[in-house]
Protein backbone atom coordinates (compact mmCIF):
# COMPACT_ATOMS: atom_id res chain seq x y z
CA UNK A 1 -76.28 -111.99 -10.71
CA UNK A 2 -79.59 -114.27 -10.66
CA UNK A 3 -78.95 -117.42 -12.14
CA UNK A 4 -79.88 -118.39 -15.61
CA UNK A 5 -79.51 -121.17 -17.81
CA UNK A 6 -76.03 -121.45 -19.58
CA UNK A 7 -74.50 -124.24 -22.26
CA UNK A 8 -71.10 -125.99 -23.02
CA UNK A 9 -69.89 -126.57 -25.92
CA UNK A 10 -67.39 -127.77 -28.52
CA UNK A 11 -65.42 -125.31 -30.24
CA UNK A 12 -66.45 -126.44 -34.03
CA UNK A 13 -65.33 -124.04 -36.21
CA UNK A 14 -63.62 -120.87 -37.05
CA UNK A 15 -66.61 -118.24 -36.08
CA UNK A 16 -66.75 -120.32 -32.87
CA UNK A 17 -62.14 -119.99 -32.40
CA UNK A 18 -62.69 -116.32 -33.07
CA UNK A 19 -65.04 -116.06 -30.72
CA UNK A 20 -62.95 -118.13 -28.65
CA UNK A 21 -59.96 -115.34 -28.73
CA UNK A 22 -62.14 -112.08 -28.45
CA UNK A 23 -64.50 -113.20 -25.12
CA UNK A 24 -61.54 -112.22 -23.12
CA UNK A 25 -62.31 -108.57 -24.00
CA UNK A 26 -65.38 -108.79 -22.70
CA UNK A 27 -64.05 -109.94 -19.16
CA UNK A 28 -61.29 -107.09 -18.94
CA UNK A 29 -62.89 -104.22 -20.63
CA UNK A 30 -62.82 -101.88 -17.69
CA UNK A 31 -59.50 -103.56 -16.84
CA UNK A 32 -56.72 -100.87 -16.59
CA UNK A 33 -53.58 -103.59 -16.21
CA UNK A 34 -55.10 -106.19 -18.55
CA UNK A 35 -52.54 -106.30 -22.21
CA UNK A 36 -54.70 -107.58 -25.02
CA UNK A 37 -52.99 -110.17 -26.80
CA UNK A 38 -52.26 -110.18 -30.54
CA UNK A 39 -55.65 -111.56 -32.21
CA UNK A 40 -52.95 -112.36 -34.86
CA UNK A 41 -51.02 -114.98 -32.45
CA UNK A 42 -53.47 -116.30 -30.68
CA UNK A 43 -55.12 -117.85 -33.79
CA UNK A 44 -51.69 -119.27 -35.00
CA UNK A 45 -51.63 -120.30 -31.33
CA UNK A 46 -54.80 -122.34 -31.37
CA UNK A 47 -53.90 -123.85 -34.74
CA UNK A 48 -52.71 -127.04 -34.92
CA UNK A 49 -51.12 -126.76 -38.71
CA UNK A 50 -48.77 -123.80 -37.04
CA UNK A 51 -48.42 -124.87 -33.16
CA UNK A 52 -45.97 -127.84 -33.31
CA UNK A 53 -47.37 -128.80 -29.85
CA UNK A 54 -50.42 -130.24 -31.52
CA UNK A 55 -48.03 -132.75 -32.79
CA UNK A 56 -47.71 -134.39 -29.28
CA UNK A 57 -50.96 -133.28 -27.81
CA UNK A 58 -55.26 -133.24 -27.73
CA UNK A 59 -56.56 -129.99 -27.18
CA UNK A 60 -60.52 -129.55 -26.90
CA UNK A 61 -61.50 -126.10 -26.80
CA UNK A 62 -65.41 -125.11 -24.84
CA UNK A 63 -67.57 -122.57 -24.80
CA UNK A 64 -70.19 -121.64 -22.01
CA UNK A 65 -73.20 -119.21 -23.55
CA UNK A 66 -75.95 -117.96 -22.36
CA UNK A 67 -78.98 -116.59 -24.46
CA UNK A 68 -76.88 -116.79 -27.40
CA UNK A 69 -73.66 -114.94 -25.68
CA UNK A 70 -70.34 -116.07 -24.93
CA UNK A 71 -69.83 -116.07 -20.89
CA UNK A 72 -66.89 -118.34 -20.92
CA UNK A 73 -64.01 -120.50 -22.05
CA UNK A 74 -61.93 -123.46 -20.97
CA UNK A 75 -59.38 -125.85 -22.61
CA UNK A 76 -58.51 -129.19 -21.79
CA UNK A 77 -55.44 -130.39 -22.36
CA UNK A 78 -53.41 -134.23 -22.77
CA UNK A 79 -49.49 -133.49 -23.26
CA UNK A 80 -48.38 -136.71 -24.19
CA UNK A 81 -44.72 -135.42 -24.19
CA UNK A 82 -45.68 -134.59 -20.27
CA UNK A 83 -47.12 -137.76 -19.64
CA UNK A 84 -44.09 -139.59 -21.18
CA UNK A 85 -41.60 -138.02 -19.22
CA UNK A 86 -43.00 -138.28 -16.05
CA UNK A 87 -44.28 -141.23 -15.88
CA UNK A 88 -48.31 -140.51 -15.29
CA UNK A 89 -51.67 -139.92 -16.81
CA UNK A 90 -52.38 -136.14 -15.90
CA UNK A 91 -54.77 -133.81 -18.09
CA UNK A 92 -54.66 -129.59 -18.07
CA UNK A 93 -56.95 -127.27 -18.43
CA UNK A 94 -56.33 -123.49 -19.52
CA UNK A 95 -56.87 -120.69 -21.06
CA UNK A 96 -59.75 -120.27 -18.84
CA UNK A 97 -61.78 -117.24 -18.65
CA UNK A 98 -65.06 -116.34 -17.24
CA UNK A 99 -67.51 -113.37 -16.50
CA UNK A 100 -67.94 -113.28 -12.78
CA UNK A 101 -70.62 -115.79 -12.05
CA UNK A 102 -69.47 -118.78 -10.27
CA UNK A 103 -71.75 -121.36 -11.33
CA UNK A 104 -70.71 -120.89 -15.05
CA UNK A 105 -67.34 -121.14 -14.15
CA UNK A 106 -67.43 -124.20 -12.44
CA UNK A 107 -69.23 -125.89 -15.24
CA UNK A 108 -66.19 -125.15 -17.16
CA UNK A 109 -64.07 -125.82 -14.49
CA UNK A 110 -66.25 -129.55 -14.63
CA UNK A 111 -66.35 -129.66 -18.37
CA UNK A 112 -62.37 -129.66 -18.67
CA UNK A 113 -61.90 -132.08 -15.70
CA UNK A 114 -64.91 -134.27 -17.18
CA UNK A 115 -62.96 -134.62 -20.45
CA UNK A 116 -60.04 -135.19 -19.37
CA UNK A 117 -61.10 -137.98 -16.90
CA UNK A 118 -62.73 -139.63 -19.74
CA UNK A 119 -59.06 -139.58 -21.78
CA UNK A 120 -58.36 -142.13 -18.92
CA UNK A 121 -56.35 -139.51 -17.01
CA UNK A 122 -56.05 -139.35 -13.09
CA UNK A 123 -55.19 -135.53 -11.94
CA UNK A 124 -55.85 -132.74 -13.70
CA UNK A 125 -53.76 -129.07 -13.25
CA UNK A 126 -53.67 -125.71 -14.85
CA UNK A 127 -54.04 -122.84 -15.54
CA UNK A 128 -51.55 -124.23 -18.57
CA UNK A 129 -51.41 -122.24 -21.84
CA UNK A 130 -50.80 -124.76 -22.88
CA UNK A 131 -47.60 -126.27 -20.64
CA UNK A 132 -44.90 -125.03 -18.80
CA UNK A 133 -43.08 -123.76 -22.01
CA UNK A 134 -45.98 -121.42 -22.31
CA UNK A 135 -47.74 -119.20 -20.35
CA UNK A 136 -48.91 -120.67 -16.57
CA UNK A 137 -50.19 -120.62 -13.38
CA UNK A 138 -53.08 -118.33 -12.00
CA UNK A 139 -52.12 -114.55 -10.55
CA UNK A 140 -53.36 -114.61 -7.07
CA UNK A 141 -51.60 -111.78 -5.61
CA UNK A 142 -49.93 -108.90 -7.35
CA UNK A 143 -52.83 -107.44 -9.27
CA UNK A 144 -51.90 -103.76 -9.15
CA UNK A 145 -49.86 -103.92 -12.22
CA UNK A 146 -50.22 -104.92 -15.75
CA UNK A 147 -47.86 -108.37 -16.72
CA UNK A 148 -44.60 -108.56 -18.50
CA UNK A 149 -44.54 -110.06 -21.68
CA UNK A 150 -45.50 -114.01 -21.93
CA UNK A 151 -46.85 -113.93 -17.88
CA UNK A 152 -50.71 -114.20 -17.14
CA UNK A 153 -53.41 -111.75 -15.78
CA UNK A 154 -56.76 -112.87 -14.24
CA UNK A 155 -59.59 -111.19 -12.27
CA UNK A 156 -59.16 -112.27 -8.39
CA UNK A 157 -62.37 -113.81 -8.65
CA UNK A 158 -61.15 -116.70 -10.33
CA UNK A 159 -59.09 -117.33 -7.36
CA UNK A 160 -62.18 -118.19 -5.53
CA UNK A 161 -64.14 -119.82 -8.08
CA UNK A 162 -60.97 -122.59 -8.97
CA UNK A 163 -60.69 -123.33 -5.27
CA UNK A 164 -64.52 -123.58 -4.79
CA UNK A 165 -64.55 -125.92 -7.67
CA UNK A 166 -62.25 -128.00 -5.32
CA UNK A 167 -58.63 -127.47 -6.74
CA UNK A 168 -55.69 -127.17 -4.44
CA UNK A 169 -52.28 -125.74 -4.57
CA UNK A 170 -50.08 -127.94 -6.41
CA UNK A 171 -47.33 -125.53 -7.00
CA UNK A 172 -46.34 -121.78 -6.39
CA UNK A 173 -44.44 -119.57 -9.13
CA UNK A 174 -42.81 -116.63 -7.89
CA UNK A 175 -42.17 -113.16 -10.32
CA UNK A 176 -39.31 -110.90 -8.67
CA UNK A 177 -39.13 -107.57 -9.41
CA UNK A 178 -35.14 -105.86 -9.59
CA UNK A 179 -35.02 -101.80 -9.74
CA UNK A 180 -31.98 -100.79 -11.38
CA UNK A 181 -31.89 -97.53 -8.92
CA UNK A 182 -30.50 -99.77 -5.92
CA UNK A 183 -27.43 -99.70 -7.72
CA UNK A 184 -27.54 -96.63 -9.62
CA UNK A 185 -26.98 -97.95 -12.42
CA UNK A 186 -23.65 -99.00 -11.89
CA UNK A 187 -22.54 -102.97 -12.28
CA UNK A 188 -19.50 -102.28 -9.29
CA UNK A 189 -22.73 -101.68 -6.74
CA UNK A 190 -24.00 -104.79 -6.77
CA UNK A 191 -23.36 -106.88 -3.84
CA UNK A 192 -19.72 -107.82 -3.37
CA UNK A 193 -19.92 -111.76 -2.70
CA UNK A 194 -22.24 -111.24 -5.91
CA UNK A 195 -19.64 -109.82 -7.87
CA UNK A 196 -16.62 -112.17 -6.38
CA UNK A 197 -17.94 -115.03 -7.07
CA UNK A 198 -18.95 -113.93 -10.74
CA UNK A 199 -15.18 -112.52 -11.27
CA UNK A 200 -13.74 -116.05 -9.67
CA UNK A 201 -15.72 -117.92 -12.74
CA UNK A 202 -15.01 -115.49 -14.94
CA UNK A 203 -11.24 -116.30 -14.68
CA UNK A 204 -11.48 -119.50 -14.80
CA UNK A 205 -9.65 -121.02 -17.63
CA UNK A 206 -12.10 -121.63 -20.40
CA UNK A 207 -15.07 -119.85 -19.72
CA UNK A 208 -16.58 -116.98 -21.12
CA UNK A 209 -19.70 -115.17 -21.65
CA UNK A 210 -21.15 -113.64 -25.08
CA UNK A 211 -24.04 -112.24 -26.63
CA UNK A 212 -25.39 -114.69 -29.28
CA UNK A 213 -24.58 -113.91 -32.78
CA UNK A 214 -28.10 -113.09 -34.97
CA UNK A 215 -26.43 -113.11 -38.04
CA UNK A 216 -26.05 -116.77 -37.04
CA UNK A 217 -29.80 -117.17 -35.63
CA UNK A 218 -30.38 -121.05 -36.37
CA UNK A 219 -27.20 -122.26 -35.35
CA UNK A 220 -27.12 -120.08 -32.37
CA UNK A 221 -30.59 -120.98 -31.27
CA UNK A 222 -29.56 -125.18 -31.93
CA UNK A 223 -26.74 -124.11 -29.01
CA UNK A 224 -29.73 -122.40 -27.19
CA UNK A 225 -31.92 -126.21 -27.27
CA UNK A 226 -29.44 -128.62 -25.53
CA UNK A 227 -28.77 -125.94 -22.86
CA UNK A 228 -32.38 -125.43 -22.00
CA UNK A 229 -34.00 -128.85 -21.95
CA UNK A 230 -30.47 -129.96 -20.15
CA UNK A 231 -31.09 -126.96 -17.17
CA UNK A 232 -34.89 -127.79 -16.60
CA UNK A 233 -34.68 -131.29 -16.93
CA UNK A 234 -35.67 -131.78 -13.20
CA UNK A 235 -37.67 -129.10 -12.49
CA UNK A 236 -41.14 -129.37 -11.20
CA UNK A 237 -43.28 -130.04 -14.51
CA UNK A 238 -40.76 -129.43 -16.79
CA UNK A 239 -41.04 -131.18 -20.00
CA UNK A 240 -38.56 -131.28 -22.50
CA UNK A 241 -39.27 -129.08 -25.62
CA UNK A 242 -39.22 -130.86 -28.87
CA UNK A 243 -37.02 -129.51 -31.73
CA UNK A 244 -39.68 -127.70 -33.96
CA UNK A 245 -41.21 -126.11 -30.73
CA UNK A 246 -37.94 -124.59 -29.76
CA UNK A 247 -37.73 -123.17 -33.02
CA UNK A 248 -41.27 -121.91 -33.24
CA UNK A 249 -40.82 -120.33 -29.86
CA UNK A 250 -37.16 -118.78 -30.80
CA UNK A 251 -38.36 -117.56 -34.66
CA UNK A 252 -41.99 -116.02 -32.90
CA UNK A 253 -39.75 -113.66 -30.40
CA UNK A 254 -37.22 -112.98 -32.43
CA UNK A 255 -39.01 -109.80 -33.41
CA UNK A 256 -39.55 -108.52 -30.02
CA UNK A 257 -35.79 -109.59 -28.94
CA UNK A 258 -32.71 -107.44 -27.96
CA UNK A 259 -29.23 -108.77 -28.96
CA UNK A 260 -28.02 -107.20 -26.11
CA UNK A 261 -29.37 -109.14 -23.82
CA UNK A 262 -29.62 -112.91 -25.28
CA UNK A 263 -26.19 -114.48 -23.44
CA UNK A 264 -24.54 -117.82 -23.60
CA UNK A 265 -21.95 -119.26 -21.60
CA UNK A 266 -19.45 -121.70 -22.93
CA UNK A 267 -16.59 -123.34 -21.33
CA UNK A 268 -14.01 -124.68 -23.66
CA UNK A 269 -16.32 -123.18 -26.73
CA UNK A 270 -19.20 -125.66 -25.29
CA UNK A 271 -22.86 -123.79 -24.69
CA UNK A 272 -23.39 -124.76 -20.92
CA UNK A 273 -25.70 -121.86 -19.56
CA UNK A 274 -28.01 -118.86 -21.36
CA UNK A 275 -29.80 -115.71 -20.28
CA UNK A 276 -32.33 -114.71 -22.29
CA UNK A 277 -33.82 -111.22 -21.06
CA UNK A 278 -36.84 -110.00 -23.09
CA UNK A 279 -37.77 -106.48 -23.42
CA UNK A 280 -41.79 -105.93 -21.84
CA UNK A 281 -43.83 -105.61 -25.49
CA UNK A 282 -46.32 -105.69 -23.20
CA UNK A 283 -45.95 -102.13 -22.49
CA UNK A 284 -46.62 -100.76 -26.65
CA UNK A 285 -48.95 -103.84 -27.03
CA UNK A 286 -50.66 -102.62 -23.96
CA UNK A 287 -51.73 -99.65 -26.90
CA UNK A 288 -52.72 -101.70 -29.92
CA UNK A 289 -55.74 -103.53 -29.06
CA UNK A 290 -54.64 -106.69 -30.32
CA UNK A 291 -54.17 -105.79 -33.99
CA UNK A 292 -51.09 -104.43 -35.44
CA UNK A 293 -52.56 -103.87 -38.97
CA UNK A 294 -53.28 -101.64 -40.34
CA UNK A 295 -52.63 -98.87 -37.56
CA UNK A 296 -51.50 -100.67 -34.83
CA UNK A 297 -47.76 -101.05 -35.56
CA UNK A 298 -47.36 -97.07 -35.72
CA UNK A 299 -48.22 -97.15 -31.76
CA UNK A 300 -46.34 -100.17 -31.12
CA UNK A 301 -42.89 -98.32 -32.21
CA UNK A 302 -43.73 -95.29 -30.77
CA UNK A 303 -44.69 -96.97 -27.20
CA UNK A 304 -41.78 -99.06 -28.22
CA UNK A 305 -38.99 -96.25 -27.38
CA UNK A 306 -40.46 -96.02 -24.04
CA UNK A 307 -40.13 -99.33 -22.50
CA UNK A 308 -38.89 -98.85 -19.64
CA UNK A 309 -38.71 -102.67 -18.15
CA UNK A 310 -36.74 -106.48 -19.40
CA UNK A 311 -37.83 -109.86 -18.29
CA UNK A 312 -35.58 -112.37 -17.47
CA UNK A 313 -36.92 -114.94 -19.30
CA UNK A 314 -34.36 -117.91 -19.19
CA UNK A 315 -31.35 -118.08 -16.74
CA UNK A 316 -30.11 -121.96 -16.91
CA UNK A 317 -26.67 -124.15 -16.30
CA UNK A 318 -26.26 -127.40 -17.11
CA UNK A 319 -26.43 -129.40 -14.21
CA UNK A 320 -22.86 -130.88 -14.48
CA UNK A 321 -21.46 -127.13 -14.30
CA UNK A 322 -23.69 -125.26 -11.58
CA UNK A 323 -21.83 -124.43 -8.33
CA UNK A 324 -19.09 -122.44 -10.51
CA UNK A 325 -20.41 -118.74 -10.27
CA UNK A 326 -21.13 -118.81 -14.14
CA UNK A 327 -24.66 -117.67 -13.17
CA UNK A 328 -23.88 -114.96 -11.02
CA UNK A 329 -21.45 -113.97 -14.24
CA UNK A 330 -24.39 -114.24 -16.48
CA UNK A 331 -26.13 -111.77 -14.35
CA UNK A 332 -23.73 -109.06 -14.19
CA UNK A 333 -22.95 -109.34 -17.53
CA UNK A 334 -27.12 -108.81 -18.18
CA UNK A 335 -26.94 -105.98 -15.56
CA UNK A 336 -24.26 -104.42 -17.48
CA UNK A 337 -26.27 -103.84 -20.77
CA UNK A 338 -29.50 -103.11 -18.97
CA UNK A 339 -28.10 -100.67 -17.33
CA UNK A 340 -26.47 -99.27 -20.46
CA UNK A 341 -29.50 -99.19 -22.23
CA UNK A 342 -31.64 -97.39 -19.27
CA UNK A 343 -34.11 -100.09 -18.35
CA UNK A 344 -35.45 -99.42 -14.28
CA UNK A 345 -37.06 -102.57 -14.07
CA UNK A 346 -36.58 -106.28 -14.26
CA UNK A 347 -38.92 -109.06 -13.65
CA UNK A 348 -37.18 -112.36 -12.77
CA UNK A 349 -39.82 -115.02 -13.38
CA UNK A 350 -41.06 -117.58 -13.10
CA UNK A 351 -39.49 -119.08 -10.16
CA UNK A 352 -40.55 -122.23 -8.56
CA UNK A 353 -41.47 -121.39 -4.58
CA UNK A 354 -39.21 -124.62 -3.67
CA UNK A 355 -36.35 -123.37 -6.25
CA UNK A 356 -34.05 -122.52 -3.18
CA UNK A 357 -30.78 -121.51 -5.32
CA UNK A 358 -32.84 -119.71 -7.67
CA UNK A 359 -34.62 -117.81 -4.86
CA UNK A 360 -31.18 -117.08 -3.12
CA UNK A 361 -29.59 -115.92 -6.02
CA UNK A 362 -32.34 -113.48 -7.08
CA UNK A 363 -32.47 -112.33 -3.72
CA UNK A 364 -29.02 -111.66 -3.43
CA UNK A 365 -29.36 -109.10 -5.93
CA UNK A 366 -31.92 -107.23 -4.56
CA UNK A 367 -34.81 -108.93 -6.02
CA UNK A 368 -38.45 -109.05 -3.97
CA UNK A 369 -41.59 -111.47 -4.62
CA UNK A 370 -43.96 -108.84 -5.77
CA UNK A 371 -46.49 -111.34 -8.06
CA UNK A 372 -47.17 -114.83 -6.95
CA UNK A 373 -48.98 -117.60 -9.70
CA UNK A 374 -50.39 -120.76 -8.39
CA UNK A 375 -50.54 -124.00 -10.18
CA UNK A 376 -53.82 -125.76 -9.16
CA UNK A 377 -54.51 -130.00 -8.97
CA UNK A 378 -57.65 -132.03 -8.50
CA UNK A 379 -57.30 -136.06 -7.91
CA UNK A 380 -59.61 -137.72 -10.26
């Protein structure tokens, strides 16, 4: 493409937000594995009244157009919570996307790292959308398939354009992928030590592992908060999650959720680990074009009945009771119903590259790398 002039700017106001959430479709028209998002959600996403992580956080949104058309968008992001918790001044970018013209991408790319700088920050990462309790990290291998629900999809060419720009690797996230036919379906195939050491826990005196209760949603999903921000607390870039963004999170999926597969474990009747495994939407939302009104939600239940795959979302102990197998029993116990209920396929992700328990545990069930997602950093 010859080179032509282009502008940044300010998101302003709400033709320039809409305009904001539809350029992607313009990047990944001819796209076969792209999943347009709800237009629906991504405005309540990108509005601060309705997105409780506003309440902790600066978010400018940009713009790059050329001759009066959208060619690009960036966010850049300060997470006080972040900041707070670990104890330095870093800024994000995200929900970056951009036709295929590198010199329009790195103005964005500059734009985002510009701002941030000028917050009086000194590193800047992403992709974030908008932290690590959202979606993350840039695809840059494993493009031959569409994502599971809440992962990210990008064109390999933004691979080379963020690295250009003069990112580097901060941190690799790994997706596994688990087919339910090495075990034929059957829980007593999966590998003995696997299945030992989940039987050992599962005998030990107290503990136990149930499916949450939905007639009980708010009380179960108050269990759900101490567990999760307790099992991440030292993970790479974890940050806490406040109490109204848990329960924006929990209340948006609970739609899309199956009971069956939403576990806690308690020892003694206290919550100490959870599995949360999500059926793929993406696969019906793959359909609707990002609008489930006034016609979209008849293809959503039909494609619905045919999803065929689950993501393992959350799998977390509290740190003071890892080591005890009630993991592994969490696992079989999710392997049990997915099996029941016929789903092939189950993405584990996202896993940090340096995670070595995680990694040896999903392995140990049969799991393989098959999408990597890189975190990227620039020194400022």
């Amino acid at each position: 493409m010859e080179p032509s002039h282009f502008r940044i700017r300010k998101v302003e106001n709400k033709l320039d937000l809409m305009e904001f959430i539809k350029f992607p479709w313009r990047v990944y028209r001819d796209d076969p594995y792209w999943v347009p998002p709800l237009i629906s959600e991504r405005k309540d996403f990108l509005d601060p009244q309705k997105n409780p992580f506003f309440e902790h956080a600066e978010v400018e949104l940009f713009l790059a157009q050329r001759d009066g058309e959208t060619v690009g968008t960036i966010a850049a992001i300060i997470n006080d919570n972040h900041n707070a918790f670990h104890e330095e001044k870093a800024g994000f970018f995200g929900l970056f996307e951009v036709i295929e013209d590198y010199a329009v991408a790195d103005g964005l790319l500059t734009t985002a790292r510009d701002w941030v700088k000028a917050q009086g920050m000194d590193v800047i990462r992403g992709p974030m959308n908008m932290s690590v309790n959202d979606e993350c990290g840039l695809l840059v291998d494993g493009f031959d398939s569409s994502p599971v629900v809440m992962m990210t999809y990008n064109p390999r060419y933004y691979v080379d354009f963020i690295e250009r720009s003069g990112f580097v690797k901060a941190k690799d996230l790994y997706a596994y992928i688990v087919s339910t036919d090495i075990f034929n379906n059957k829980v007593e195939n999966i590998p003995p030590k696997f299945l030992r050491v989940a039987e050992a826990a599962r005998k030990r005196a107290g503990v136990r592992v149930r499916k949450i209760n939905m007639q009980d949603f708010d009380a179960e999903v108050e269990k759900a908060k101490a567990v999760y921000n307790s099992a991440w607390e030292k993970n790479w870039g974890a940050v806490p999650m406040t109490d109204a963004e848990f329960d924006h999170l929990a209340h948006g999926l609970k739609k899309f959720l199956d009971p069956d597969l939403l576990l806690v474990a308690e020892v003694d009747d206290r919550p100490v680990g959870i599995f949360v495994g999500l059926p793929d939407v993406n696969q019906p939302l793959l359909h609707v074009n990002g609008r489930l009104l006034p016609f979209g939600w008849i293809k959503y239940l039909w494609y619905r009945r045919k999803i065929d795959m689950l993501r393992g979302l959350i799998m977390g102990v509290i740190e003071e009771y890892r080591e005890r197998g009630i993991d592994a029993l969490m696992y079989v116990e999710a392997a049990k119903e997915a099996f029941r209920k016929g789903y092939k396929r189950c993405e584990m992700s996202w896993i940090l590259e340096d995670n070595v328990m995680m990694n040896r545990i999903i392995q140990r069930i049969g799991g393989e790398v098959y999408k990597t997602y890189r975190i990227y950093e620039m020194d400022l």
